[in-house]
PDB file of N, CA and C in Angstrom:
ATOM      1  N   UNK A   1       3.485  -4.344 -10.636  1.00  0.00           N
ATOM      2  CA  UNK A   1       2.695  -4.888  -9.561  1.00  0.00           C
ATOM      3  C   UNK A   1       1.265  -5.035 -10.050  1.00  0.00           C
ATOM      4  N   UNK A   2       0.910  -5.675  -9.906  1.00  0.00           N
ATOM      5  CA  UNK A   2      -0.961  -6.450 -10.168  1.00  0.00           C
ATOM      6  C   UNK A   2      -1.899  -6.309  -8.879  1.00  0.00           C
ATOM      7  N   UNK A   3      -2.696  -5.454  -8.856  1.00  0.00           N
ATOM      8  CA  UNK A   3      -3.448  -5.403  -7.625  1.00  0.00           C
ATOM      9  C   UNK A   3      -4.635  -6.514  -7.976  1.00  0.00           C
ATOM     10  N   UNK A   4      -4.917  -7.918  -6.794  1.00  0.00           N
ATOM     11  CA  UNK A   4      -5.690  -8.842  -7.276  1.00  0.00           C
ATOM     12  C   UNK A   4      -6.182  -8.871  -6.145  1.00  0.00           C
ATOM     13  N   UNK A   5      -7.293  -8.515  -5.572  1.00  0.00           N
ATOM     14  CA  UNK A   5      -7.777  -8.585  -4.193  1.00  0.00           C
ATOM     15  C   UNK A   5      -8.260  -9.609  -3.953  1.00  0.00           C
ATOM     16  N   UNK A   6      -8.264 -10.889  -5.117  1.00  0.00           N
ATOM     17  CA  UNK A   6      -9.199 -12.045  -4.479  1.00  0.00           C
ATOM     18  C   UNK A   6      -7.706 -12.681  -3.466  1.00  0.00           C
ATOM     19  N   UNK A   7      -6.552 -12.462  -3.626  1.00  0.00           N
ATOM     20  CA  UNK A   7      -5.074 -12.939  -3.149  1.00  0.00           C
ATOM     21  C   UNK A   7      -5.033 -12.084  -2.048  1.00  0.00           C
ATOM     22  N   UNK A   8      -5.478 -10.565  -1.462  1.00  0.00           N
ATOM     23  CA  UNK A   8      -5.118  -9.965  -0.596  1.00  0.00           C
ATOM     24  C   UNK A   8      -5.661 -10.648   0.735  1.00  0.00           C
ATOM     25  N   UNK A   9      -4.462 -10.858   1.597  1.00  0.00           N
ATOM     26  CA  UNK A   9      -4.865 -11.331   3.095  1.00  0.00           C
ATOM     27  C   UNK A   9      -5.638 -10.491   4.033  1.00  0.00           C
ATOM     28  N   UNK A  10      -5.302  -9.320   3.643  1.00  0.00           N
ATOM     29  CA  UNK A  10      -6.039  -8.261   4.334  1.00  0.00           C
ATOM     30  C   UNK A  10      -7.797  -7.767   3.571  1.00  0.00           C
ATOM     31  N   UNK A  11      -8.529  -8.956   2.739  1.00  0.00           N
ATOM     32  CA  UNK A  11      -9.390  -9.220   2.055  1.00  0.00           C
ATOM     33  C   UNK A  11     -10.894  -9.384   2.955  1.00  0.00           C
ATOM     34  N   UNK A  12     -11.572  -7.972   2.689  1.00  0.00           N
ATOM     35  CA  UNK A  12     -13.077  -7.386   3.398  1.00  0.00           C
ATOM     36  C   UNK A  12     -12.466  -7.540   5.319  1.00  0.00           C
ATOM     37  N   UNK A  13     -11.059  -6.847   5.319  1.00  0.00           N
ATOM     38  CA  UNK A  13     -10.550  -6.640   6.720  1.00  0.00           C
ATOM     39  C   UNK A  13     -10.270  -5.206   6.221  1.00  0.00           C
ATOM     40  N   UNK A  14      -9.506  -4.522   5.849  1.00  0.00           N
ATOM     41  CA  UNK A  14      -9.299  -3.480   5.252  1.00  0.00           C
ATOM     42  C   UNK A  14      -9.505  -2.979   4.460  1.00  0.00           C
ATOM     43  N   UNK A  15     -10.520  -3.375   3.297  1.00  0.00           N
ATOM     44  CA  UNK A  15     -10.966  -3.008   2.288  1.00  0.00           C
ATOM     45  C   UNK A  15     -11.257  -1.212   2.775  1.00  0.00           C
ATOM     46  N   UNK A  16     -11.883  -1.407   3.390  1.00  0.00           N
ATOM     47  CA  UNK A  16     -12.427   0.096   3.657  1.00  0.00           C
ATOM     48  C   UNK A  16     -11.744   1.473   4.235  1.00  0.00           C
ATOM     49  N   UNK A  17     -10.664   1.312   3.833  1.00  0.00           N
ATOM     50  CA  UNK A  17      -9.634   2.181   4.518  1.00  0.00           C
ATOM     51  C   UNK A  17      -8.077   1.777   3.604  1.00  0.00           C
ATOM     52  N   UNK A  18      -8.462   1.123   1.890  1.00  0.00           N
ATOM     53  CA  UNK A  18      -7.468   0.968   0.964  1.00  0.00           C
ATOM     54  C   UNK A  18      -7.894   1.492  -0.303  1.00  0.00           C
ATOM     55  N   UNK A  19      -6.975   1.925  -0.685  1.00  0.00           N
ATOM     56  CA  UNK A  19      -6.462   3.288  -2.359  1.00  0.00           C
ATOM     57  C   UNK A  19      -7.894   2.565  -3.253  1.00  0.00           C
ATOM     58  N   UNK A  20      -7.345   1.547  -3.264  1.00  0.00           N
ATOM     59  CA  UNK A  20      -8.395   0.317  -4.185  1.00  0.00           C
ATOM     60  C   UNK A  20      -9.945   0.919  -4.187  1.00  0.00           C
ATOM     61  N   UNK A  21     -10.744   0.894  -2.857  1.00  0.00           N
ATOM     62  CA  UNK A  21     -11.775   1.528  -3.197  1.00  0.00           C
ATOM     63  C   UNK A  21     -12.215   2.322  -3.596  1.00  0.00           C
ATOM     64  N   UNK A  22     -11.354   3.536  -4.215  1.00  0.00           N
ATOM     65  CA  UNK A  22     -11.707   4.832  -4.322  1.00  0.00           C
ATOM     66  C   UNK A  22     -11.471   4.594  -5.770  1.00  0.00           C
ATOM     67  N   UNK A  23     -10.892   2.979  -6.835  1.00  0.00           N
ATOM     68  CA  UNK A  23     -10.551   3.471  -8.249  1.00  0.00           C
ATOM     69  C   UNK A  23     -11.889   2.967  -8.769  1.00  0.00           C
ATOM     70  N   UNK A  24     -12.529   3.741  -9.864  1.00  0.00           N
ATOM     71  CA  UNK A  24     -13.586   3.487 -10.614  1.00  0.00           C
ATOM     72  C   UNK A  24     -13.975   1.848 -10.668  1.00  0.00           C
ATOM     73  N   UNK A  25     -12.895   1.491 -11.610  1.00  0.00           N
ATOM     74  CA  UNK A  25     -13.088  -0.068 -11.996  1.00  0.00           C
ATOM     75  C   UNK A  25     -11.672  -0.885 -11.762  1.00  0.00           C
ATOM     76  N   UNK A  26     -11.702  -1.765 -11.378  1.00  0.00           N
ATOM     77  CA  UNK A  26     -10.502  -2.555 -11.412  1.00  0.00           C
ATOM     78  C   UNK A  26     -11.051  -3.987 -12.288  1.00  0.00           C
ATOM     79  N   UNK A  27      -9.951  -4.297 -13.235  1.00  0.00           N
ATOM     80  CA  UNK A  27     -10.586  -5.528 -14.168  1.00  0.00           C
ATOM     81  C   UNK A  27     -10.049  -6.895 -13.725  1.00  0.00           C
ATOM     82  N   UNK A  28     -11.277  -7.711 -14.433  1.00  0.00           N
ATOM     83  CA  UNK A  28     -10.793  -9.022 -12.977  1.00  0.00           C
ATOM     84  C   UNK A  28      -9.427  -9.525 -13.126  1.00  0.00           C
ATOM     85  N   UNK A  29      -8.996  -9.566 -14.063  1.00  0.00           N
ATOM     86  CA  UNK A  29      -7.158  -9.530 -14.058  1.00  0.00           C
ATOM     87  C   UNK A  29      -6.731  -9.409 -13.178  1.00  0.00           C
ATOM     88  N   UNK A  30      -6.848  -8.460 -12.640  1.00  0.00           N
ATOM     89  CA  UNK A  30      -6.361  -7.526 -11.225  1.00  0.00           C
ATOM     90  C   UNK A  30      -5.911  -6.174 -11.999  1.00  0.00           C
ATOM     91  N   UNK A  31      -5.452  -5.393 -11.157  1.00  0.00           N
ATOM     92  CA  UNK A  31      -4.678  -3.508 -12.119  1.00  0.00           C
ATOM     93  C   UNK A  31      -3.251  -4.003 -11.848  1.00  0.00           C
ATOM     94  N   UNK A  32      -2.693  -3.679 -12.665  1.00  0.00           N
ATOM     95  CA  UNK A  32      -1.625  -3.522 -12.938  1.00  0.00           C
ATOM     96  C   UNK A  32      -0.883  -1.956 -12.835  1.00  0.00           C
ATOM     97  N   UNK A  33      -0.579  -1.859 -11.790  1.00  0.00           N
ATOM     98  CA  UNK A  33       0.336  -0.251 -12.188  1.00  0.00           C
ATOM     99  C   UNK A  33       1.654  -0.622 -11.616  1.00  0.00           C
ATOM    100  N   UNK A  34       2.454   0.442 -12.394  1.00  0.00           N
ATOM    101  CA  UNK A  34       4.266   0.298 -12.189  1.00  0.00           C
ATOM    102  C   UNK A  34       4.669   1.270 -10.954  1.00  0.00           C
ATOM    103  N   UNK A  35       6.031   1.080 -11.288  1.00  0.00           N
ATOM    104  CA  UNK A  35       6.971   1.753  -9.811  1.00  0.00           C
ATOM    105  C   UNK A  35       6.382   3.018  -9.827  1.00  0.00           C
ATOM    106  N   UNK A  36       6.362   3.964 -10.941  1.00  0.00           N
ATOM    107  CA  UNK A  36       6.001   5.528 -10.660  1.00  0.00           C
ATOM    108  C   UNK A  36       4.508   5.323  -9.893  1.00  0.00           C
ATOM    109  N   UNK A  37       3.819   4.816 -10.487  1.00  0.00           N
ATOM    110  CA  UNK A  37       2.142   4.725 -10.021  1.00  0.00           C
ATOM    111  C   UNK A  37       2.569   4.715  -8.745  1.00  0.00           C
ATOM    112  N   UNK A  38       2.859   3.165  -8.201  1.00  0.00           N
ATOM    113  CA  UNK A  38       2.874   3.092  -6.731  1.00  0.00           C
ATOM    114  C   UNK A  38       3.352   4.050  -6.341  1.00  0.00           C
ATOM    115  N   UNK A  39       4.430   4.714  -6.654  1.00  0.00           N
ATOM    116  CA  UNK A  39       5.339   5.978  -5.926  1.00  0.00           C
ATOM    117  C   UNK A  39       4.069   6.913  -5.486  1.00  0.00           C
ATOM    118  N   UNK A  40       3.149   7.505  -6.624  1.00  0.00           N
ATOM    119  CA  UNK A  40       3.108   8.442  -6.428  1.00  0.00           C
ATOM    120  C   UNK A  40       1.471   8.020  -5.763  1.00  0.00           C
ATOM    121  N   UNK A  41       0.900   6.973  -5.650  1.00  0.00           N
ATOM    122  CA  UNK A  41       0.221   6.667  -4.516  1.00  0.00           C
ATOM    123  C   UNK A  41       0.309   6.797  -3.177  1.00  0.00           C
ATOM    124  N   UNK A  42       1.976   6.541  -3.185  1.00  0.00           N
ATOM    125  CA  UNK A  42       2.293   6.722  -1.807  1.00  0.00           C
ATOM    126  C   UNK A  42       2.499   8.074  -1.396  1.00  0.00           C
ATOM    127  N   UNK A  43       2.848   8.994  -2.113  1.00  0.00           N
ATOM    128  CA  UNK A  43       2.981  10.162  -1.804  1.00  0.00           C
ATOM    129  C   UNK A  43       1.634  10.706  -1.406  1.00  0.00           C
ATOM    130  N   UNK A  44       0.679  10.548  -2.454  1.00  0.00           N
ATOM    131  CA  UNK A  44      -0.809  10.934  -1.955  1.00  0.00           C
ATOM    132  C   UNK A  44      -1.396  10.715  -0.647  1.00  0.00           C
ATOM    133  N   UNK A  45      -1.479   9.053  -0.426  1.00  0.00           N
ATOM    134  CA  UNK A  45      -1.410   8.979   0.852  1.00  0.00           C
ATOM    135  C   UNK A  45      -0.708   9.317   1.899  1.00  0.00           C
ATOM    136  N   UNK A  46       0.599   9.560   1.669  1.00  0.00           N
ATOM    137  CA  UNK A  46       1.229   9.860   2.997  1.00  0.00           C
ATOM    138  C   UNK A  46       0.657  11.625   3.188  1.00  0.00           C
ATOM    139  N   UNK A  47      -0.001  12.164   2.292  1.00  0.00           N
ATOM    140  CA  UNK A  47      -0.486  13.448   2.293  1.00  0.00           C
ATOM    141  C   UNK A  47      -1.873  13.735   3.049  1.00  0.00           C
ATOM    142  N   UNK A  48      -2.412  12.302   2.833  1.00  0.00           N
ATOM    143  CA  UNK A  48      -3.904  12.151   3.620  1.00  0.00           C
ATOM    144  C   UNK A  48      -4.869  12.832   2.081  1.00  0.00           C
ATOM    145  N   UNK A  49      -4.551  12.617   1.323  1.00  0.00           N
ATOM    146  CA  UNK A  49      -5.232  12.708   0.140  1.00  0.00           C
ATOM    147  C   UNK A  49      -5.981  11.404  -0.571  1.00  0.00           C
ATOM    148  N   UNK A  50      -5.590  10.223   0.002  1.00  0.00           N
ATOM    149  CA  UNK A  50      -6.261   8.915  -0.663  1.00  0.00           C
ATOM    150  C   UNK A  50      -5.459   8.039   0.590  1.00  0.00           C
ATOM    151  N   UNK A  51      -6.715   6.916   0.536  1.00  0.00           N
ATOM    152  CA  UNK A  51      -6.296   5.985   1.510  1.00  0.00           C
ATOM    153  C   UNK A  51      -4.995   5.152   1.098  1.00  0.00           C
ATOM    154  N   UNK A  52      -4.214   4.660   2.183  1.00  0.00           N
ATOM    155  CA  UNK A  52      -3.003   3.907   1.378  1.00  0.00           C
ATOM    156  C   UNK A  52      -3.614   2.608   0.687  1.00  0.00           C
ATOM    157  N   UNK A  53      -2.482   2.150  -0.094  1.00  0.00           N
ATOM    158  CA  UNK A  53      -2.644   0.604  -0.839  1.00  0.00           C
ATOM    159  C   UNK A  53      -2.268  -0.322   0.621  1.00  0.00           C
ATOM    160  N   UNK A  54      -3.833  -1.288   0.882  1.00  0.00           N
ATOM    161  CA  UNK A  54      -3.062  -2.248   2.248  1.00  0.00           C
ATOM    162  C   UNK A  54      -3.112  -3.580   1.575  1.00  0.00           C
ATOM    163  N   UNK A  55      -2.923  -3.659  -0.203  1.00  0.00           N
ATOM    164  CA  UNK A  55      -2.781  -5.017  -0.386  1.00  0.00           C
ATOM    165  C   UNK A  55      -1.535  -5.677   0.421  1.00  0.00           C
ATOM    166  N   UNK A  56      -1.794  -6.861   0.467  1.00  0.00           N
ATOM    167  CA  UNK A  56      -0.823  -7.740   1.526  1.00  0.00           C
ATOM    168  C   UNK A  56      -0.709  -9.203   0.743  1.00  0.00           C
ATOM    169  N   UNK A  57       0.039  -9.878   0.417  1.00  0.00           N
ATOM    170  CA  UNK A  57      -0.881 -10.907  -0.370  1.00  0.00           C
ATOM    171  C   UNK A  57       0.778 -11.866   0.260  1.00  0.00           C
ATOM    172  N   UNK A  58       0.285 -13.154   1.017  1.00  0.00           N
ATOM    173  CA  UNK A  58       0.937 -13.877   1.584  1.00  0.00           C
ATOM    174  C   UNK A  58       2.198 -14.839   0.271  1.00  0.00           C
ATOM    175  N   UNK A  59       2.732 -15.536   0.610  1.00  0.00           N
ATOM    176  CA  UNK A  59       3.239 -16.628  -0.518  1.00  0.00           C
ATOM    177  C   UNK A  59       2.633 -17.953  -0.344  1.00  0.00           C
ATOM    178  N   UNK A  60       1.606 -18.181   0.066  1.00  0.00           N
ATOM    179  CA  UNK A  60       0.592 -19.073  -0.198  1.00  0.00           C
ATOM    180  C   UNK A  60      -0.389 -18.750  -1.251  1.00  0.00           C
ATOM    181  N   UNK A  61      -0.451 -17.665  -0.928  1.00  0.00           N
ATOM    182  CA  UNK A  61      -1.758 -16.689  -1.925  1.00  0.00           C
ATOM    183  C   UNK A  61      -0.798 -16.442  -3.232  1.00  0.00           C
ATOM    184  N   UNK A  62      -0.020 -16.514  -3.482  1.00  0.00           N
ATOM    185  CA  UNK A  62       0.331 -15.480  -4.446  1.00  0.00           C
ATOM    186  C   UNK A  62       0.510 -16.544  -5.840  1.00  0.00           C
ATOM    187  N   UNK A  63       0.548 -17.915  -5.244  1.00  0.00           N
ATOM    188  CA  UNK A  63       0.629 -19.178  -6.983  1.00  0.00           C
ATOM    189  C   UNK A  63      -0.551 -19.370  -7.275  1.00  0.00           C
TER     190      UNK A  63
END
């Protein structure tokens, strides 16, 4: 998965309450992390330890 926030629909709507803000740097590529990453994002958050990931990215947005 590629986190690219210029594609997220939920873009300066949720920014402030997503995983994303809390990582140092993200490169303009977008981040790239795999199944374990996300997994264990989600675990964090569902812990109330880091905000969840609210990328959303439509299929208009995504070509």
């Amino acid at each position: 998965m590629i986190i690219d926030c210029d594609k997220c629909e939920l873009r300066n709507v949720g920014c402030a309450d997503c995983v994303v803000t809390a990582m140092p740097v993200i490169p303009e590529s977008g981040l790239e992390i795999g199944p374990l990453e996300r997994r264990a994002l989600g675990i964090l958050a569902a812990e109330g330890l880091i905000p969840p990931l609210r990328l959303t990215i439509s299929v208009d947005r995504a070509s």
